[in-house]
Protein backbone atom coordinates (compact mmCIF):
# COMPACT_ATOMS: atom_id res chain seq x y z
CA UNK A 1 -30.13 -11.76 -80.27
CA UNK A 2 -29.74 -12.36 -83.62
CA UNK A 3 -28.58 -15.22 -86.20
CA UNK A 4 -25.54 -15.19 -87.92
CA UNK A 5 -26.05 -15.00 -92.08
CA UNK A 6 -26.48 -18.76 -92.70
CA UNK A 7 -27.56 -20.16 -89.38
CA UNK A 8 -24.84 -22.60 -89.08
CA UNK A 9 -22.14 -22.99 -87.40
CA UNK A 10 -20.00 -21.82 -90.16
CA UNK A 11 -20.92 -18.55 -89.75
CA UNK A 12 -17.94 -18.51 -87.47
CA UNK A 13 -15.00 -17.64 -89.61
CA UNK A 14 -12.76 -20.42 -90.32
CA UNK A 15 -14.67 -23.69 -90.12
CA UNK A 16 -16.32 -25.39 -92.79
CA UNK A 17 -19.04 -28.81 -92.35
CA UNK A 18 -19.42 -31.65 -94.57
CA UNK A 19 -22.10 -34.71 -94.19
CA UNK A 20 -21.89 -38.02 -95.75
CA UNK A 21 -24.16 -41.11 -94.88
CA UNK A 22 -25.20 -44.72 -96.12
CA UNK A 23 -29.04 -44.76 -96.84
CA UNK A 24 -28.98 -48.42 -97.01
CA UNK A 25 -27.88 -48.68 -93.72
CA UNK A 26 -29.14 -45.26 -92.42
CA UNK A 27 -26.45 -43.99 -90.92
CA UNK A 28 -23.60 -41.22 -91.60
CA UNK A 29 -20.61 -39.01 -90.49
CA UNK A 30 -20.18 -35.75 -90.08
CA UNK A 31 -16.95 -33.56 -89.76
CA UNK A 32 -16.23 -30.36 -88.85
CA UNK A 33 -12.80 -28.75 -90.33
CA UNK A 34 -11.03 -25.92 -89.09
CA UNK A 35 -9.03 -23.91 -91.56
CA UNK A 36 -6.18 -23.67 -89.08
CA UNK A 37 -5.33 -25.95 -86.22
CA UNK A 38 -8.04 -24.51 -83.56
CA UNK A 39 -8.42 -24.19 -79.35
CA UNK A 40 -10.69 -27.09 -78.65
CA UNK A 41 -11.89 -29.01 -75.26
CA UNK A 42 -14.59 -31.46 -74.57
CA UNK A 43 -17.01 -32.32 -71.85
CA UNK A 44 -18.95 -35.30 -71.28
CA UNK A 45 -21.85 -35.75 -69.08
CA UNK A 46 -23.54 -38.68 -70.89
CA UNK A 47 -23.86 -42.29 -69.02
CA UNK A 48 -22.34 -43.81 -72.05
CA UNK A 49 -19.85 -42.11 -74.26
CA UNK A 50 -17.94 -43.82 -77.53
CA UNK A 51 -15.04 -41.00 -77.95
CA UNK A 52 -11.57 -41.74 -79.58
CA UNK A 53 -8.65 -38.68 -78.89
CA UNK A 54 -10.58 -36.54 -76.24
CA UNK A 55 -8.17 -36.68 -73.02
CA UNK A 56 -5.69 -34.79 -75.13
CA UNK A 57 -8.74 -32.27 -75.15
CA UNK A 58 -8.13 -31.65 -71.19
CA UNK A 59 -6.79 -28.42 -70.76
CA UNK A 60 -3.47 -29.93 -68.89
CA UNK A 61 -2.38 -31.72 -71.80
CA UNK A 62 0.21 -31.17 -74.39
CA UNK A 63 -1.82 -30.98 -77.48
CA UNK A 64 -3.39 -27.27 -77.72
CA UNK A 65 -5.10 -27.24 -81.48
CA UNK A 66 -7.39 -29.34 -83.50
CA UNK A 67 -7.53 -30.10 -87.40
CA UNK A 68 -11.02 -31.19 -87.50
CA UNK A 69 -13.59 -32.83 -85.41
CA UNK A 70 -15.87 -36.19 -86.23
CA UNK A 71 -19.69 -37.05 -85.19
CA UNK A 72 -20.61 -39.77 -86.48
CA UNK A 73 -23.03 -43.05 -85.94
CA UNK A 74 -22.25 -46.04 -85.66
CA UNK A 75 -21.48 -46.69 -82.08
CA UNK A 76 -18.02 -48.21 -81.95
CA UNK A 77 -18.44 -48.98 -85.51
CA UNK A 78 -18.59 -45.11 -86.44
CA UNK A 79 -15.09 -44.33 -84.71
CA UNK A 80 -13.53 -45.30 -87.96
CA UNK A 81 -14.88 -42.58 -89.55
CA UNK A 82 -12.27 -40.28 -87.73
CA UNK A 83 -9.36 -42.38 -89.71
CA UNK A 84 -10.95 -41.45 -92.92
CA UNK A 85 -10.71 -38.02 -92.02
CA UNK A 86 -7.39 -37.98 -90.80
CA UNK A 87 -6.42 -39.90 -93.99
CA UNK A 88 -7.75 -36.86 -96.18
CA UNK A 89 -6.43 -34.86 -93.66
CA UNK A 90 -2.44 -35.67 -94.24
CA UNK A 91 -3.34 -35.92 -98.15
CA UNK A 92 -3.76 -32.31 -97.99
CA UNK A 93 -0.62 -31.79 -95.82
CA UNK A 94 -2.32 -30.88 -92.53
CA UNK A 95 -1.56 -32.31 -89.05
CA UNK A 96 0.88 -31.56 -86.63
CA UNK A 97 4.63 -32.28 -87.65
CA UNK A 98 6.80 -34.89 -86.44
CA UNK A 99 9.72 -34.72 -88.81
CA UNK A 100 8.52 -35.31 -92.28
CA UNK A 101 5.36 -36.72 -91.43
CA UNK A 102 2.12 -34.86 -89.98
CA UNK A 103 -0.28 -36.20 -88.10
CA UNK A 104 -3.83 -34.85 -88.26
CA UNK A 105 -5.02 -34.21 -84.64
CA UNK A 106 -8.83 -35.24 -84.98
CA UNK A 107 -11.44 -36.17 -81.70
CA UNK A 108 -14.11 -37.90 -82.53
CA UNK A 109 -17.42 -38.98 -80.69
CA UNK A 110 -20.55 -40.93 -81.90
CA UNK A 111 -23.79 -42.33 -81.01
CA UNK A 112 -25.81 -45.40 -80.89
CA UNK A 113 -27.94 -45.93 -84.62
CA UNK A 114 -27.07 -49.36 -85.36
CA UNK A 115 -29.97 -51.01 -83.90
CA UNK A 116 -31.75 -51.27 -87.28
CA UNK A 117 -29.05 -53.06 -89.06
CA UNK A 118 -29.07 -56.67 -87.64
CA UNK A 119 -29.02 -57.87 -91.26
CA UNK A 120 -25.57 -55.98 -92.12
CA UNK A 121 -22.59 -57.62 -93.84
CA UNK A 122 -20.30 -55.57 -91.22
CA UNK A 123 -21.90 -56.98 -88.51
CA UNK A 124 -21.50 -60.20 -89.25
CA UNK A 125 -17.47 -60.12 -90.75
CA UNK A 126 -18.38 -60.85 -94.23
CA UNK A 127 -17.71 -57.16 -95.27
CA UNK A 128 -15.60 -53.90 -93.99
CA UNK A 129 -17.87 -51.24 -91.63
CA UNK A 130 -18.21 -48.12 -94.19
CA UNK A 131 -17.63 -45.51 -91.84
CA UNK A 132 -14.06 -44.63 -92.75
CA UNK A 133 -15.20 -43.71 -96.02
CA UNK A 134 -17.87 -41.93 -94.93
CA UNK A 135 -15.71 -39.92 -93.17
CA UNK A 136 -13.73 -39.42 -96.40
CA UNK A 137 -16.56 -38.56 -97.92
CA UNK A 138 -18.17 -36.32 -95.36
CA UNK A 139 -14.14 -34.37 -95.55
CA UNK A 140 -14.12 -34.19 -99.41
CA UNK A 141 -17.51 -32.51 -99.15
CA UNK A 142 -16.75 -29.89 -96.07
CA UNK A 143 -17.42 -25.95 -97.16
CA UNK A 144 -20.01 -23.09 -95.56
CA UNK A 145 -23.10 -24.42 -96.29
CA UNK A 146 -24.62 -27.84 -95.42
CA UNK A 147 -27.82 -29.46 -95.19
CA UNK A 148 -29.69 -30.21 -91.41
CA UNK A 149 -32.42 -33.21 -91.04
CA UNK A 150 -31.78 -36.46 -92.01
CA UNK A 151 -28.53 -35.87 -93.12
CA UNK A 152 -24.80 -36.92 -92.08
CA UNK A 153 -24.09 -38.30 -88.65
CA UNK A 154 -28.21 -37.36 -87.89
CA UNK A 155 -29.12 -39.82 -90.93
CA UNK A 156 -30.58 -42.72 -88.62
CA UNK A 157 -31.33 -40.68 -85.17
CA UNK A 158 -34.19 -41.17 -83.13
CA UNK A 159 -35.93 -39.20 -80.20
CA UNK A 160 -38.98 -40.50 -77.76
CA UNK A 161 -41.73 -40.51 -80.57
CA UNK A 162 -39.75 -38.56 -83.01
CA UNK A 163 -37.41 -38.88 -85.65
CA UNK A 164 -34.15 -37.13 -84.79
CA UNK A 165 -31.40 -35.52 -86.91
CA UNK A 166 -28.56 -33.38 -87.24
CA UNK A 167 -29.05 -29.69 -86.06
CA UNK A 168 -27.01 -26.18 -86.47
CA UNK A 169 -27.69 -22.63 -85.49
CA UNK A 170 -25.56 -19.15 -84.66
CA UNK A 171 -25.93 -16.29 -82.57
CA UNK A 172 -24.04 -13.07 -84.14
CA UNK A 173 -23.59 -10.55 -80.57
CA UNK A 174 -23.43 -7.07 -80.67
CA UNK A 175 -19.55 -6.84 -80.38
CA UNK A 176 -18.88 -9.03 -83.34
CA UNK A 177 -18.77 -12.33 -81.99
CA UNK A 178 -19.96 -15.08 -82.98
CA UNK A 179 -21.08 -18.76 -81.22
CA UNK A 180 -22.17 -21.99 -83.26
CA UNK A 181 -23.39 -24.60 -82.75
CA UNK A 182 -23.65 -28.19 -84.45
CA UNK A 183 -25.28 -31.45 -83.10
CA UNK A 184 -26.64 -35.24 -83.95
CA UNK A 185 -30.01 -35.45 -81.96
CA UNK A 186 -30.10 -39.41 -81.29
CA UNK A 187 -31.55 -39.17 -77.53
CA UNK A 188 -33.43 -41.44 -74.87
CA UNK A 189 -35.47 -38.39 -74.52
CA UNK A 190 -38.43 -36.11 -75.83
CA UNK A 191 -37.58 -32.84 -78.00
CA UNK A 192 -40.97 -31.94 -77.61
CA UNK A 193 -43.67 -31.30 -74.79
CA UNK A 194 -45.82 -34.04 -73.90
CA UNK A 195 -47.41 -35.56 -77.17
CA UNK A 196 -47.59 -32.04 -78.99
CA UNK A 197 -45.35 -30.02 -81.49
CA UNK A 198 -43.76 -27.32 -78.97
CA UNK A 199 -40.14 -27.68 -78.61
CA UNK A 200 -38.84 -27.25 -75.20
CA UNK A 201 -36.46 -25.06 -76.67
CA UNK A 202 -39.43 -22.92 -77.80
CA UNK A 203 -38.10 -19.87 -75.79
CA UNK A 204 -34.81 -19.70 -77.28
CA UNK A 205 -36.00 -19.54 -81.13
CA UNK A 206 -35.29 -16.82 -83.80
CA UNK A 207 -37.16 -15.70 -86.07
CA UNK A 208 -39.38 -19.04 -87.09
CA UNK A 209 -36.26 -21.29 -87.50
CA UNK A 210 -38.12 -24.19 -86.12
CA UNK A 211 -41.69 -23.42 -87.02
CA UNK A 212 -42.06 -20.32 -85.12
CA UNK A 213 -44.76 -22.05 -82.50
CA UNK A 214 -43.83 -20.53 -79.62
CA UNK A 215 -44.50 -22.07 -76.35
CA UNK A 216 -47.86 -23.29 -75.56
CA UNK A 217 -50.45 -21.15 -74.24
CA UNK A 218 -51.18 -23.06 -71.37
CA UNK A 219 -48.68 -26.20 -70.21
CA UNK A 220 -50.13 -29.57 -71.77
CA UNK A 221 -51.33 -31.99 -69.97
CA UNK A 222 -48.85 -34.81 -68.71
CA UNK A 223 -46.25 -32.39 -69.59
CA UNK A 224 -44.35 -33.42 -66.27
CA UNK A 225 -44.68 -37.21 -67.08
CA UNK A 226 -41.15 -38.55 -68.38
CA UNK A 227 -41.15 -39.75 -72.22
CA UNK A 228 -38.42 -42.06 -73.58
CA UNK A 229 -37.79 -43.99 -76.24
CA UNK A 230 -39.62 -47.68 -76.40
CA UNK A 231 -38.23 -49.76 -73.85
CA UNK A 232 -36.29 -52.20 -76.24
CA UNK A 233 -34.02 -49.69 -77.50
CA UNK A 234 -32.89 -48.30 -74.56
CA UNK A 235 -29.56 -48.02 -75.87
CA UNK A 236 -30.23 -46.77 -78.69
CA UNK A 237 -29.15 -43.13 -78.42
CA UNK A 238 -27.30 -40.42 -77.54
CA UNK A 239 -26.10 -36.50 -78.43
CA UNK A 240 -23.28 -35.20 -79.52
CA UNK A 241 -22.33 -31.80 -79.92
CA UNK A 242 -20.00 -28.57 -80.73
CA UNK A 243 -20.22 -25.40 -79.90
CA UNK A 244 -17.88 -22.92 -81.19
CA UNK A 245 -16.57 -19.48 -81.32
CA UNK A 246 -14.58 -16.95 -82.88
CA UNK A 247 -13.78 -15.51 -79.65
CA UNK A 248 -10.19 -15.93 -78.46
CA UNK A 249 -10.24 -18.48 -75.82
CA UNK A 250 -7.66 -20.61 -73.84
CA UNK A 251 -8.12 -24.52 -73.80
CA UNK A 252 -9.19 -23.95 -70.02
CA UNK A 253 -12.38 -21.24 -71.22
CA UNK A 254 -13.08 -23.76 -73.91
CA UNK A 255 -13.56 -26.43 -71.45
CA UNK A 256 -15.72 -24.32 -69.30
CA UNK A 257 -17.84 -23.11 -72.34
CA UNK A 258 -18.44 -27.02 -73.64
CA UNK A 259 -19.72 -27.52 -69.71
CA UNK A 260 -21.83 -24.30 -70.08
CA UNK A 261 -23.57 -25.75 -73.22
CA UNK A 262 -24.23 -28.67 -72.08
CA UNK A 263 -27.62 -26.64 -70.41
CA UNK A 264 -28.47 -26.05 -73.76
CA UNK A 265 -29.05 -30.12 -74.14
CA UNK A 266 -31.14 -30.16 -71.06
CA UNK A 267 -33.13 -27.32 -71.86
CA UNK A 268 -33.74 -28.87 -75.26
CA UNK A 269 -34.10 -32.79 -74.18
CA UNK A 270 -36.23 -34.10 -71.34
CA UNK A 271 -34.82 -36.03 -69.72
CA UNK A 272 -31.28 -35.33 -71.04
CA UNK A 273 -27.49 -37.00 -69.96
CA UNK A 274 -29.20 -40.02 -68.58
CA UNK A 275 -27.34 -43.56 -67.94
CA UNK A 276 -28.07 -44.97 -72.08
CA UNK A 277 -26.84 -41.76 -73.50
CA UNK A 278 -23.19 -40.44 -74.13
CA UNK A 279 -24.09 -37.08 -74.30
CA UNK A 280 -21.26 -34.77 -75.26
CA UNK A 281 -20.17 -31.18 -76.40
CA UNK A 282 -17.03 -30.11 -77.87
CA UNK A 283 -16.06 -26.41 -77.55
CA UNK A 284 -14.00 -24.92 -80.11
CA UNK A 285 -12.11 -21.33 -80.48
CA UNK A 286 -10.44 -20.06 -83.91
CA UNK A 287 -9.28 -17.23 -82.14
CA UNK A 288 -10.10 -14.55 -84.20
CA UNK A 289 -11.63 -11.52 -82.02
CA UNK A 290 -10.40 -10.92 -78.56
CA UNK A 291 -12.52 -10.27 -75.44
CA UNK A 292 -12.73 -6.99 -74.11
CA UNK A 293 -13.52 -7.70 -70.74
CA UNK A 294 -12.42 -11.52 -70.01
CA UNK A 295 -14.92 -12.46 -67.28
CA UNK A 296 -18.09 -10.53 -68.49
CA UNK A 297 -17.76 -11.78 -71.71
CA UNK A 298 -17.15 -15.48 -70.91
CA UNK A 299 -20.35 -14.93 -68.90
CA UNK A 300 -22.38 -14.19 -72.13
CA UNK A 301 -20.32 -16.51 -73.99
CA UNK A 302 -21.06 -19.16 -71.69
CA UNK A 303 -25.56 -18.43 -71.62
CA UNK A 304 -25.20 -17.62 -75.34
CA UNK A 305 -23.69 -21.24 -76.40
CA UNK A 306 -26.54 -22.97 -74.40
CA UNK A 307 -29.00 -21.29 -75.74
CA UNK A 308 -27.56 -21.73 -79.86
CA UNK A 309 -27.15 -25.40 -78.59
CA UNK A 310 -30.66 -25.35 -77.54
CA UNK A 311 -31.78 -23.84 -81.26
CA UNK A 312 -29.66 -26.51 -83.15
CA UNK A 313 -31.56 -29.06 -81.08
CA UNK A 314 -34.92 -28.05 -82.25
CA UNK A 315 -33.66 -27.24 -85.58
CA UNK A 316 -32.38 -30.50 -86.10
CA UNK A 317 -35.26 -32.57 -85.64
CA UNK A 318 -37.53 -29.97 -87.22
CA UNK A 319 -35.71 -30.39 -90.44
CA UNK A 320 -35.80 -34.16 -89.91
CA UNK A 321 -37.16 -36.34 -93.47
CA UNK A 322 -39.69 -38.81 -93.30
CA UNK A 323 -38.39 -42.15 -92.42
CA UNK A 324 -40.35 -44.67 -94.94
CA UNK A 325 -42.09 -46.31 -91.76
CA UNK A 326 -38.95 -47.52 -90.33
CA UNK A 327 -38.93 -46.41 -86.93
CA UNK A 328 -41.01 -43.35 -85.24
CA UNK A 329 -42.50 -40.29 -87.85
CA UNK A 330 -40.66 -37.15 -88.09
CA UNK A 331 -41.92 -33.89 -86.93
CA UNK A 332 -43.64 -32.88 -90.50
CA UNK A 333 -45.17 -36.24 -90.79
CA UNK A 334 -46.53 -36.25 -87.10
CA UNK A 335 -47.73 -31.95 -86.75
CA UNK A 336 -48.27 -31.43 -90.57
CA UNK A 337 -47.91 -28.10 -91.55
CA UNK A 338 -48.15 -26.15 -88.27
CA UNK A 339 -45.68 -24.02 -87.86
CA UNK A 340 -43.10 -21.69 -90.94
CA UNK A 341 -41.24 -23.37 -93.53
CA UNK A 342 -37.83 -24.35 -92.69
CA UNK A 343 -34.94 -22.09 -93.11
C-alpha cells in the first residue's frame, strides 16, 4: 500500500477541506466540499449521535448527491455550523434546484467539546453560538491542502490521557483508486496502548506518518485493562468520520463502505462506539473511476477504508498541539521526541 501525494483526503479528485475554529473557546468546524454534488451515505454506531440531514443519506431515499459535508464541535451547539455552510454554499450558486432557488444539500455531525466552556456568553443567552460562522469560515477557506492536530472541528478534542485532534490519510491502489479518509478524534477511549506511545493502529502505518514506532516488541503490561477518559466527563466525546473514494459507487456500496470503516475506529480506539460516544462515518463517492470487477473490488475497497480510517486516527492525535495545561498533554508533550517528524 501506498499514500496518495498529500496524505489527505483530498488526494481524491474532486474534494477540497477547510478548518476554522475559536481558540478562545477551543473549538471549530470543519467541512468537506465536493466539487460536484457527490454519492454519499452514513452509518452510525455511536451510543450518542448529534447529526442534522443524515436519513436522506439512507440509500432508499430520494436525495442521491451531496454539496458538502460538516464536522464540527460543539455538541448541539456545533450543528449551526452546517447553516453557515449552506449559506456560502447558495452564494456560490450550488444546491439542488427548486425553481429559482437552490438548496445546498449538506449532513452534518458533531461531537461533544463544550465541557470547558461553562463561562461562555452562548451558554448563558447573552451572546449568539459562533459556529455558523465558523462554518463560513471553515467553507471560505476549503482547497487541497489543510492542516491536522489541533485544528478545525479537532481544536478542543480529547482522548483517555491524550489530547485528541483532527486526522486525514489516503491509500493510492494499484488500479488507480483512491480512498480517504478524514476524522475529529474526541473519544471515551485510548488511541494508544496502555500508558505508552504505540498507537493501536501501529500496524496499519506508512512510511513514519505517525512517528514510525511500530508496535511494541512485547505487549505492555495492563494492555488489556480498559482506559477512558476521567470519570466526570463521561460525555465528553465522540468520533466522527468520512471516508471517501473516487471509485464509482451506488448510495447502497457507500453505505456498506461507511459500515466497513467503521473497523477502522475500533482498531484505532479502545474501547470504541461505546454508550457516551456518537461515533460516526460518512462514505462518499465522486464517481470518477469505475470498478472492474464490482464485488472483488468493493472487498478491497471495503478493508482499505478501515485501515486509512485507522491511519487518520493515529495521525490525528499525533499531530495534536500542546494544550496550555487545559485538559490532558498531547502526544509530543507526553512521549517527547520518540518517534519521525510529522508529515
Amino acid at each position: 500500500m501506498r499514500t496518495g501525494p498529500r496524505n489527505l483526503i483530498t488526494d481524491v479528485d474532486g474534494l477540497s477541506v477547510g478548518n476554522a475554529a475559536d481558540g478562545a473557546l477551543r473549538t471549530g468546524a470543519t467541512v468537506l466540499v465536493a466539487d460536484a454534488p457527490a454519492v454519499a451515505s452514513v452509518a452510525v454506531m455511536g451510543g450518542a449521535p448529534g447529526t442534522r440531514e443524515t436519513d436522506l443519506l439512507a440509500p432508499e431515499q430520494t436525495v442521491r448527491g451531496v454539496d458538502a459535508l460538516v464536522l464540527s464541535g460543539g455538541s448541539a451547539y456545533g450543528l449551526d455550523a452546517a447553516a453557515g455552510v449552506v449559506a456560502g454554499l447558495a452564494a456560490a450558486g450550488r444546491g439542488f434546484p427548486v425553481g429559482a432557488v437552490r438548496v445546498p444539500i449538506v449532513p452534518a455531525a458533531i461531537l461533544f467539546d463544550i465541557g470547558a466552556m461553562a463561562g461562555a456568553p452562548f451558554l448563558a443567552g447573552a451572546a449568539d453560538p459562533p459556529w455558523r460562522a465558523l462554518g463560513r469560515a471553515a467553507l471560505e477557506v476549503a482547497g487541497a491542502d489543510f492542516a491536522l492536530g489541533s485544528v478545525g472541528a479537532g481544536t478542543g478534542a480529547t482522548t483517555a490521557g491524550l489530547r485528541g485532534g483532527l486526522g486525514s490519510a489516503s491509500t493510492r491502489l494499484d488500479d488507480g483508486i483512491t480512498v480517504g479518509a478524514l476524522v475529529a478524534v474526541n473519544a471515551v477511549g485510548s488511541v494508544t496502548m496502555a500508558d505508552g506511545p504505540h498507537f493501536w493502529a501501529a500496524p496499519f502505518e506508512i512510511d513514519g506518518e505517525f512517528g514510525g514506532l511500530g508496535p511494541p516488541p512485547s505487549l505492555p503490561a495492563g494492555v488489556s485493562s480498559v482506559r477512558v477518559k476521567s470519570v466526570d466527563a463521561p460525555l465528553a466525546a465522540t468520533t466522527i468520520a468520512i471516508v471517501a473514494t473516487d471509485a464509482d459507487l451506488s448510495k447502497a456500496e457507500a453505505k456498506r463502505l461507511a459500515v466497513a470503516a467503521h473497523d477502522g475506529l475500533a482498531r484505532a480506539i479502545w474501547p470504541a462506539h461505546t454508550p457516551f460516544d456518537g461515533d460516526l462515518v460518512f462514505a462518499v463517492s465522486t464517481g470518477r473511476r469505475p470498478l472492474a470487477d464490482r464485488g472483488r473490488d468493493l472487498l478491497v475497497l471495503s478493508a482499505v477504508a478501515a485501515a486509512t480510517l485507522a491511519r487518520a486516527v493515529a495521525r490525528g492525535v499525533h499531530a495534536a498541539a500542546p494544550a496550555d495545561g487545559a485538559g490532558p498533554p498531547c502526544w509530543r508533550e507526553r512521549f517527547g521526541g520518540r518517534g519521525a517528524t510529522i508529515r
